[in-house]
Protein backbone atom coordinates (compact mmCIF):
# COMPACT_ATOMS: atom_id res chain seq x y z
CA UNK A 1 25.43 -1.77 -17.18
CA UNK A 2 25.79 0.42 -14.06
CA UNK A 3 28.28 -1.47 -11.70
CA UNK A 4 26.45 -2.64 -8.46
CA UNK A 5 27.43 0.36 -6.11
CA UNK A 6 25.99 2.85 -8.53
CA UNK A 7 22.27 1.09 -7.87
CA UNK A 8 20.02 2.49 -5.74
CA UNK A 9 19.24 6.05 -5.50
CA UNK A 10 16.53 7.33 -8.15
CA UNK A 11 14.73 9.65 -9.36
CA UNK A 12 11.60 10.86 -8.16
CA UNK A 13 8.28 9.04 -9.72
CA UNK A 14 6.24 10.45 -11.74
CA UNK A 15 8.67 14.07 -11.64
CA UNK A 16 11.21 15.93 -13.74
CA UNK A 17 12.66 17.11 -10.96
CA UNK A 18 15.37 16.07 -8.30
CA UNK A 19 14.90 17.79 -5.61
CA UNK A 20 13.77 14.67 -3.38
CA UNK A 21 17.06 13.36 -3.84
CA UNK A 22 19.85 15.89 -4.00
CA UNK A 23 19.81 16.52 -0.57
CA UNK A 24 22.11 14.25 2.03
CA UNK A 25 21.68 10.40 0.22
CA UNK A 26 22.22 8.87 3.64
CA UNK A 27 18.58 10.24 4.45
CA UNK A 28 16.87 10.59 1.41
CA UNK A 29 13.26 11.59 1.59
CA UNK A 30 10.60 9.29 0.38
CA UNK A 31 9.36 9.95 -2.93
CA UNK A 32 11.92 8.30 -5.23
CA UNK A 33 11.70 5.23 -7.64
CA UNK A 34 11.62 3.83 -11.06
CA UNK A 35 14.65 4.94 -12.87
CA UNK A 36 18.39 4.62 -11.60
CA UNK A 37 21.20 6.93 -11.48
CA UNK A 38 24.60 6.90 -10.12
CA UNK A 39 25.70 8.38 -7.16
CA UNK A 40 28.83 8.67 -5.62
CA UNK A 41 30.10 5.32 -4.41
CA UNK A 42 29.70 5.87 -1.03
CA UNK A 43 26.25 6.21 -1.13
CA UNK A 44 23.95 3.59 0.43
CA UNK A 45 23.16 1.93 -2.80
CA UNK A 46 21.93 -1.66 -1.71
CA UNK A 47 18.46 -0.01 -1.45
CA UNK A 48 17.25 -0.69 -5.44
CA UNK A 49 14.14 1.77 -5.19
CA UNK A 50 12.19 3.11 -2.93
CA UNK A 51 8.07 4.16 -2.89
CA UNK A 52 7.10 5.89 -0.35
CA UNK A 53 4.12 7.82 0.94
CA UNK A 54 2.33 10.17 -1.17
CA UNK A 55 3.22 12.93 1.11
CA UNK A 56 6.31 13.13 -0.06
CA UNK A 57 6.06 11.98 -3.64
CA UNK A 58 3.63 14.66 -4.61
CA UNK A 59 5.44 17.53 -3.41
CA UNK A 60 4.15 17.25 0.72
CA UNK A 61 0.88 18.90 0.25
CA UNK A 62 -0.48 16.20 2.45
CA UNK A 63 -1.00 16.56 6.24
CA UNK A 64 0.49 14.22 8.16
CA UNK A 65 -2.40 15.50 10.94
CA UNK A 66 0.51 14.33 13.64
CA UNK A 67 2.75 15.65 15.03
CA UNK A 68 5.70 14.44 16.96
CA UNK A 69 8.72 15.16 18.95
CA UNK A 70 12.20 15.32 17.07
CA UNK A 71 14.58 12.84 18.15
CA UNK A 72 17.78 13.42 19.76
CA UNK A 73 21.28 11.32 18.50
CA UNK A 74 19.95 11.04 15.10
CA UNK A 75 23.20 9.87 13.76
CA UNK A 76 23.46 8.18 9.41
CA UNK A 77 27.17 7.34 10.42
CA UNK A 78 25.93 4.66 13.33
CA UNK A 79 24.29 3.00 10.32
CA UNK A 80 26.86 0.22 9.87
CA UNK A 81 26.86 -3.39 10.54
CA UNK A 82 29.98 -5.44 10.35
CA UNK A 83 31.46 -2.62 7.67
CA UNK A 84 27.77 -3.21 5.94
CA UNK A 85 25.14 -0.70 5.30
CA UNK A 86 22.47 -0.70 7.44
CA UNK A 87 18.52 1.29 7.19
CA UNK A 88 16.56 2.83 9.50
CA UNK A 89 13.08 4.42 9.40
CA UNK A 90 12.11 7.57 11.29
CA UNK A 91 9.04 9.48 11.50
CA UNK A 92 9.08 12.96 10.73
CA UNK A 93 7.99 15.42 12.99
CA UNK A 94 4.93 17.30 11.18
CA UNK A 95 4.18 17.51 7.50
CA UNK A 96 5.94 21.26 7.58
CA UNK A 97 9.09 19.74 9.84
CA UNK A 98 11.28 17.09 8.24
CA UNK A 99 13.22 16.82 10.50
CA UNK A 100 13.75 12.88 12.29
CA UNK A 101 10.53 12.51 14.99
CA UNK A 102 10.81 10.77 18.16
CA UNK A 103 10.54 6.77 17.11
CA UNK A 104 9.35 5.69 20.46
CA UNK A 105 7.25 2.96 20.25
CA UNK A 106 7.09 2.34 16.56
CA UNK A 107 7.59 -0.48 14.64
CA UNK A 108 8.74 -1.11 10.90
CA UNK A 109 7.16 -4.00 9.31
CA UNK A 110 9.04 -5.50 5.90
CA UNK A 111 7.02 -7.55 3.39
CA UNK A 112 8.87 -9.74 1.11
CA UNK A 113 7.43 -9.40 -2.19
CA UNK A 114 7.47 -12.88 -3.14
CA UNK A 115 5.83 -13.80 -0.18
CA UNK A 116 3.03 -11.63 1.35
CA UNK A 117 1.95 -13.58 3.88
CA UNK A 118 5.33 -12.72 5.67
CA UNK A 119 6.27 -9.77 7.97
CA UNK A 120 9.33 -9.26 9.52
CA UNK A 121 9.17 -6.85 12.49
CA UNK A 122 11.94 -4.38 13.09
CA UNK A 123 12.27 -1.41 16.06
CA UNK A 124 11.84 1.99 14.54
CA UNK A 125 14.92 4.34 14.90
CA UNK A 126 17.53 1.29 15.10
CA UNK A 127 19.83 0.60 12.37
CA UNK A 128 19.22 -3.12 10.97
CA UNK A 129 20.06 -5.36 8.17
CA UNK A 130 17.38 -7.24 7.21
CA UNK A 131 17.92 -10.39 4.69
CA UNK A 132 18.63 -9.78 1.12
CA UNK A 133 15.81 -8.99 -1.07
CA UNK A 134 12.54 -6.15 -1.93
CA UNK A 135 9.94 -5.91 0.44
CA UNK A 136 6.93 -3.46 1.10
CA UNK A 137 7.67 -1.23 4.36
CA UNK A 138 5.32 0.70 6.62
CA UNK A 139 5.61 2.05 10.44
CA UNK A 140 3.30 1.78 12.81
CA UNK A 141 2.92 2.51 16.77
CA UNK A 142 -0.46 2.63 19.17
CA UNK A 143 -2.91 5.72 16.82
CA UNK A 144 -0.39 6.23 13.69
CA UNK A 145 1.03 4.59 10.62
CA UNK A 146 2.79 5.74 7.73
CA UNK A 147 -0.28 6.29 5.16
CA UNK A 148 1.02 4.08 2.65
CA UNK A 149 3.49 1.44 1.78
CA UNK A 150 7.08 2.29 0.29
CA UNK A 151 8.66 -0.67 -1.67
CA UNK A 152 12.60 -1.03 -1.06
CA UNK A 153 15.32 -3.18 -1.85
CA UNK A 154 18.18 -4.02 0.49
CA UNK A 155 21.55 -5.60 -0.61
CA UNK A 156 24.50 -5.51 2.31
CA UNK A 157 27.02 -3.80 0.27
CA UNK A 158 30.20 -2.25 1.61
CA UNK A 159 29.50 0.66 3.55
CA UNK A 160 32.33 2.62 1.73
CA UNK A 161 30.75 5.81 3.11
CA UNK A 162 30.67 5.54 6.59
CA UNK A 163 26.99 5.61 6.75
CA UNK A 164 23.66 3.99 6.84
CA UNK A 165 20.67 4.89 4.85
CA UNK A 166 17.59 6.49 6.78
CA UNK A 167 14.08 6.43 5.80
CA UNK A 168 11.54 9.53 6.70
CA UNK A 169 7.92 9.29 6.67
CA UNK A 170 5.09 11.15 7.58
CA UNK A 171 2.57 9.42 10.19
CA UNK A 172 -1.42 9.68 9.92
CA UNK A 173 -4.02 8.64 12.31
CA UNK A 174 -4.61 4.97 12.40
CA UNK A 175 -6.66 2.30 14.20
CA UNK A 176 -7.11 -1.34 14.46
CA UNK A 177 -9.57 -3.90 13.06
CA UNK A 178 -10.38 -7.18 14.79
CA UNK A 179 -12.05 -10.34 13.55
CA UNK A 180 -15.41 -11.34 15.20
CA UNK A 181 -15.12 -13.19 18.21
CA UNK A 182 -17.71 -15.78 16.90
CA UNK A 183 -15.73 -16.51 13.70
CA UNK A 184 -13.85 -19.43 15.34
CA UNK A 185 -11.68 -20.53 12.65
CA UNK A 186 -9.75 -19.69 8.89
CA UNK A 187 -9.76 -22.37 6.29
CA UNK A 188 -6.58 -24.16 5.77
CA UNK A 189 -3.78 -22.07 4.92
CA UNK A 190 -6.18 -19.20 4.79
CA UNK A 191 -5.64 -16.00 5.99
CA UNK A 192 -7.87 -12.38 7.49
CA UNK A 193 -7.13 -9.82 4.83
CA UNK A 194 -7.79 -5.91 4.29
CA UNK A 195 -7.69 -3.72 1.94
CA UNK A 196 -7.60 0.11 2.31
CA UNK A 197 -10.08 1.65 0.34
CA UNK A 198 -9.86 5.03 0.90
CA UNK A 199 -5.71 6.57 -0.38
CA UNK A 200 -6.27 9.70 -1.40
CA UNK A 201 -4.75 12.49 -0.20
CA UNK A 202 -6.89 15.90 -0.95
CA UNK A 203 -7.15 14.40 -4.45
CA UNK A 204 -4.11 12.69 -5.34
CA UNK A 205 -3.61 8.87 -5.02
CA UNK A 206 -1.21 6.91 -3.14
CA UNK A 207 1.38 4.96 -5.10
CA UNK A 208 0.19 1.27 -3.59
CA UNK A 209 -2.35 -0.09 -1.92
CA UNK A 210 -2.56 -1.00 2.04
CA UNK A 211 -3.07 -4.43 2.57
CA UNK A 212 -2.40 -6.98 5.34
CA UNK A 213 -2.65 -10.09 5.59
CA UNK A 214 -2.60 -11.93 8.95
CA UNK A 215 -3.20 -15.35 10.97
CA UNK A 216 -6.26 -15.91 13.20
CA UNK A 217 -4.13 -14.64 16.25
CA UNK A 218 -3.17 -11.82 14.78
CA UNK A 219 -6.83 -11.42 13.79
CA UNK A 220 -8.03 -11.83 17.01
CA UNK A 221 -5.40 -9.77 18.60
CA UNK A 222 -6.09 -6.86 15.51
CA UNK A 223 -4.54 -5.51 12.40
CA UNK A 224 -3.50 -1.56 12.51
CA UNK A 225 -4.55 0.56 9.47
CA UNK A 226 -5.12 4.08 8.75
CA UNK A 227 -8.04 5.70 9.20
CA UNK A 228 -10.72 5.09 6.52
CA UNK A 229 -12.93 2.54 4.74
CA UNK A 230 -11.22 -0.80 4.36
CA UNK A 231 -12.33 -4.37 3.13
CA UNK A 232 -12.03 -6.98 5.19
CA UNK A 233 -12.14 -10.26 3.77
CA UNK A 234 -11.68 -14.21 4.92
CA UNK A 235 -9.55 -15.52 2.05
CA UNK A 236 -8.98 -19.00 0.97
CA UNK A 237 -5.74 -19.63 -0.31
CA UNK A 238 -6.40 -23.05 -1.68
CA UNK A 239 -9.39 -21.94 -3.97
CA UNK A 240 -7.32 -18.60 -4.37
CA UNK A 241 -10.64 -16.38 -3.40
CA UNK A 242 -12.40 -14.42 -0.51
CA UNK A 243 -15.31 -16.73 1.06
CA UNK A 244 -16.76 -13.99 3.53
CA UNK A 245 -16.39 -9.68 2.95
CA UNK A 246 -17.16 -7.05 5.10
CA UNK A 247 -16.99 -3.10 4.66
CA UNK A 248 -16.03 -1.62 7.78
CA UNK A 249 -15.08 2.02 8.52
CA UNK A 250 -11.28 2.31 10.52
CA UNK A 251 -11.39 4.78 13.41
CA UNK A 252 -8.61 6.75 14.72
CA UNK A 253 -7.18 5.41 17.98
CA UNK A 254 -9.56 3.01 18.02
CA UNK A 255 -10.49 -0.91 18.10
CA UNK A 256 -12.97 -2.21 15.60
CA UNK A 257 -14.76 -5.43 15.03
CA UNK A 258 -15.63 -6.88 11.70
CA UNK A 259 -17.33 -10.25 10.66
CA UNK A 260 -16.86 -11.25 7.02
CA UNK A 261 -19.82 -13.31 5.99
CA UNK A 262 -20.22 -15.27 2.89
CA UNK A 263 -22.93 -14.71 0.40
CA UNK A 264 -26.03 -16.20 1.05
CA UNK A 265 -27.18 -19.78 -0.40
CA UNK A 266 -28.99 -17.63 -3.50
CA UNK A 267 -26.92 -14.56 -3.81
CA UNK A 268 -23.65 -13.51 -4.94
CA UNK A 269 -21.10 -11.40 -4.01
CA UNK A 270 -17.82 -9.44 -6.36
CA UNK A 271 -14.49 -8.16 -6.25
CA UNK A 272 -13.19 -6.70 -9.42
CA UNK A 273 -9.65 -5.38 -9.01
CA UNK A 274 -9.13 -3.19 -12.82
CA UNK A 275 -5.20 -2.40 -13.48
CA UNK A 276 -4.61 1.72 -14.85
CA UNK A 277 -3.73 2.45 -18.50
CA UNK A 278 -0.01 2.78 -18.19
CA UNK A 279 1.86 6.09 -18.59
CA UNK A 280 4.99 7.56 -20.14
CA UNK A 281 7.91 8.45 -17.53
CA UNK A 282 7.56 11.60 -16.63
CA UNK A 283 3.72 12.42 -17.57
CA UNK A 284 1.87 11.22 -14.66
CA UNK A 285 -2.15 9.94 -15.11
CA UNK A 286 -4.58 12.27 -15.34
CA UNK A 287 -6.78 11.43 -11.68
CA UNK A 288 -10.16 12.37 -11.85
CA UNK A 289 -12.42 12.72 -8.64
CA UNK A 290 -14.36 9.97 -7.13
CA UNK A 291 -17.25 11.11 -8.48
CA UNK A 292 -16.15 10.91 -12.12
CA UNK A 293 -15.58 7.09 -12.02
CA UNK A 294 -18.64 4.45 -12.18
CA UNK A 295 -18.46 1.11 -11.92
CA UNK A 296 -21.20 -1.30 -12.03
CA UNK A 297 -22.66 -4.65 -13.32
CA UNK A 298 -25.50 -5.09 -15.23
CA UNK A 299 -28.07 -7.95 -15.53
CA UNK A 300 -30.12 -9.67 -18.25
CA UNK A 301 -33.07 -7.80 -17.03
CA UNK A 302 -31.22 -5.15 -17.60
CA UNK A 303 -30.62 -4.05 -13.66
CA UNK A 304 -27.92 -2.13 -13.28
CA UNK A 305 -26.36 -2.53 -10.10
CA UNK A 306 -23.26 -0.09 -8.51
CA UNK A 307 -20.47 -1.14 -6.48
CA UNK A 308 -21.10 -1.11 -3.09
CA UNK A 309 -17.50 0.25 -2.19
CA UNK A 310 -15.10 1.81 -4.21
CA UNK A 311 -11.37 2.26 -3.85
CA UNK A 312 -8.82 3.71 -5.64
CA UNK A 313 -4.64 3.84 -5.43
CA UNK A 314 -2.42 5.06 -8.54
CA UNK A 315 -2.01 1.58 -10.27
CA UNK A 316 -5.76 0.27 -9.24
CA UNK A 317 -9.46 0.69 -8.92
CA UNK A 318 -11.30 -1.39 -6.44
CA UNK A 319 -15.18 -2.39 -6.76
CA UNK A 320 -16.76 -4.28 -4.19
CA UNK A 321 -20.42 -5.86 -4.37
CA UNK A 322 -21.24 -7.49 -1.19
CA UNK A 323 -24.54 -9.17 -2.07
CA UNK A 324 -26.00 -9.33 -6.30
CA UNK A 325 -28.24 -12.06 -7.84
CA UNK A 326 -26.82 -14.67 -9.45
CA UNK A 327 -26.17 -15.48 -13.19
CA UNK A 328 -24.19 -13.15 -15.52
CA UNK A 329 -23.61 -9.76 -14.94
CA UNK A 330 -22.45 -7.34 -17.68
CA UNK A 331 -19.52 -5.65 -16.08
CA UNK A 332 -19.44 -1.28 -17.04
CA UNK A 333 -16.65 0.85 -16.20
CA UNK A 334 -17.15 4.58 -16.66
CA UNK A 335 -14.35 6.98 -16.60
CA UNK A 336 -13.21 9.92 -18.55
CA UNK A 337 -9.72 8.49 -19.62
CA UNK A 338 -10.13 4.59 -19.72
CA UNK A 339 -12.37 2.07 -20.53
CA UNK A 340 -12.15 -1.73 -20.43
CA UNK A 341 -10.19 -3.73 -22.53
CA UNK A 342 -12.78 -6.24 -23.70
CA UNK A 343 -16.19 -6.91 -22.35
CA UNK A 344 -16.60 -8.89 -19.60
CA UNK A 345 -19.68 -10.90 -17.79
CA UNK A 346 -19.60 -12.33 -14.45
CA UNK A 347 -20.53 -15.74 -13.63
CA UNK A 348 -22.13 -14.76 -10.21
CA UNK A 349 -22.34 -17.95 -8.46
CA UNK A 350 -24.77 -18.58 -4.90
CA UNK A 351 -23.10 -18.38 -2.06
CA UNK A 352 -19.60 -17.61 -3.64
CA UNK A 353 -17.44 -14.46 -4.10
CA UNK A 354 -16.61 -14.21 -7.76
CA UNK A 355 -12.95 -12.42 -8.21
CA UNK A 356 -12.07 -10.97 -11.23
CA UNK A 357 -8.31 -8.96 -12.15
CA UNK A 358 -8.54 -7.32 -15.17
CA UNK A 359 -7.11 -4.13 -16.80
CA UNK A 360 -8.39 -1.09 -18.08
CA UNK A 361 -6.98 0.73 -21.50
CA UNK A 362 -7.02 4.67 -22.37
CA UNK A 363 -9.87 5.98 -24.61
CA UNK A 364 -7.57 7.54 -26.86
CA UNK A 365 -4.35 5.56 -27.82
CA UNK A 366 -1.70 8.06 -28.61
């Protein structure tokens, strides 16, 4: 086994090659995970693995559309706490300029993994030490965010090197969503929720999903996201399901207003979340257009009835029926390299959003 200070830098998902991460390790560029190798000792290596925008991770052939000032002082070496390593996340200036952008005004948000309903807040372009353990990370400021979630783990090792470990992201247009004024109240221990529908980038998929979960005054006050079309949903943590959806379209710069409503007393409503096919190391998924995936649910009649929004990351497809009849439903996906593991019928319920989580396998096992 690797001894502790050899964790943390790693390879590049889904790529042969290292280029992501043979340049200076105290501000690697997003687009590593998965698979550890050792580094000299000095290296920052509390942070486990890192995710980070697609951007980055396929190659930069993404746009950031933004672009910003660089920053001046930019220093890895001021990146120590107490003789600790500390992070830091930057924005980049433009999608063809790498270099550290001006982090006025931006804030990183953290996301404990085993705990999504908590985010801890940190200033963009300070060096912090946040407490031990992986979290989801994004920055956001007034019009941009980072267009996807990185996942990194942070242990306080000895900062051997003399240096902290900086994060560099590309930004994208973003805006905010708001819950209705007239929706007064969340059930107990519930919380406003959304889900970014649309993360792809000129036809290739962001690593995770964008979600965010938040109180009532931080629904009232608004919830930043990128640009796009995003579910918004009122979820019930108790019954562990959404009781109101809404499909609203994010604008840049911009405040919307959304209000989830529930089925009505003799219709249904769906949210099917269908896991990928894994893949080998190395060999990433084939990812067919929009176009060439179909989901939909079928009734006894023999109705056949599409999703009303479809979304899409690297590990997930999203289908989204907002009103259906009730009764069973024969659940169909269509693609050219998966299908479903078993066959599935929905019990559509009045009134009630039915959630299902399933997983989808390749057509051809190798």
């Amino acid at each position: 086994m690797e001894p502790p200070l050899y964790r943390g830098v790693t390879k590049a998902l889904m790529s042969a090659d290292d280029s992501c991460c043979t340049a200076n390790p105290a501000m690697l560029q997003p687009g590593s995970s998965v698979r550890a190798f050792p580094w000299p000792r000095w290296v920052a290596a509390g942070l486990l693995f890192g995710l980070f925008t697609p951007g980055w991770i396929f190659g930069g052939e993404q746009p950031s559309e933004s672009t910003l000032r660089p920053t001046k002082g930019f220093n890895p070496k001021e990146g120590v706490i107490d003789g600790k390593v500390a992070i830091g996340f930057w924005p980049v200036v433009s999608d063809e300029d790498r270099r550290p952008a001006d982090p006025t005004g931006f804030e990183v948000h953290l996301v404990p993994v085993q705990n999504l309903d908590e985010e801890l807040i940190y200033k963009a372009g300070a060096w912090f030490q946040p407490p031990m353990g992986t979290y989801r990370h994004w920055m956001e400021r007034d019009g941009l965010m980072t267009p996807s979630p990185g996942v990194v783990h942070y242990e306080a090792v000895p900062a051997e090197g003399d240096r902290g470990f900086a994060m560099l992201a590309p930004v994208v247009p973003a805006g905010k969503v708001r819950l209705s004024t007239d929706i007064t109240e969340l059930p107990k221990n519930g919380s406003f929720r959304l889900l970014l529908l649309e993360t792809s980038f000129q036809g290739k998929l962001a690593p995770l999903e964008m979600t965010r979960r938040a109180s009532m005054e931080a629904a009232k006050a608004g919830v930043r996201m990128r640009t796009g079309a995003v579910l918004a949903g009122i979820w019930d943590n108790q019954a562990g399901e959404y009781v109101a959806l809404a499909v609203a379209e994010v604008l840049p710069n911009k405040t919307i207003e959304v209000r989830p409503t529930p089925p009505p007393p003799h219709r249904g409503a769906a949210v099917v979340t269908l896991k990928r096919p894994p893949w080998k190391m190395g060999t990433p998924p084939t990812l067919v257009a929009e176009d060439d995936v179909a989901v939909y649910l079928t009734t006894p009649d023999g109705e056949k009835i599409a999703a009303d929004a479809l979304g899409r990351s690297l590990a997930r497809i999203y289908a989204v029926w907002l009103s259906l009849p009730t009764g069973p439903a024969r659940l169909t996906v269509e693609a050219p390299e998966a299908r479903l593991a078993k066959t599935v019928d929905l019990p559509l319920q009045p009134g009630r959003v039915t959630r299902q989580d399933l997983e989808l396998v390749p057509l051809r096992e190798d």
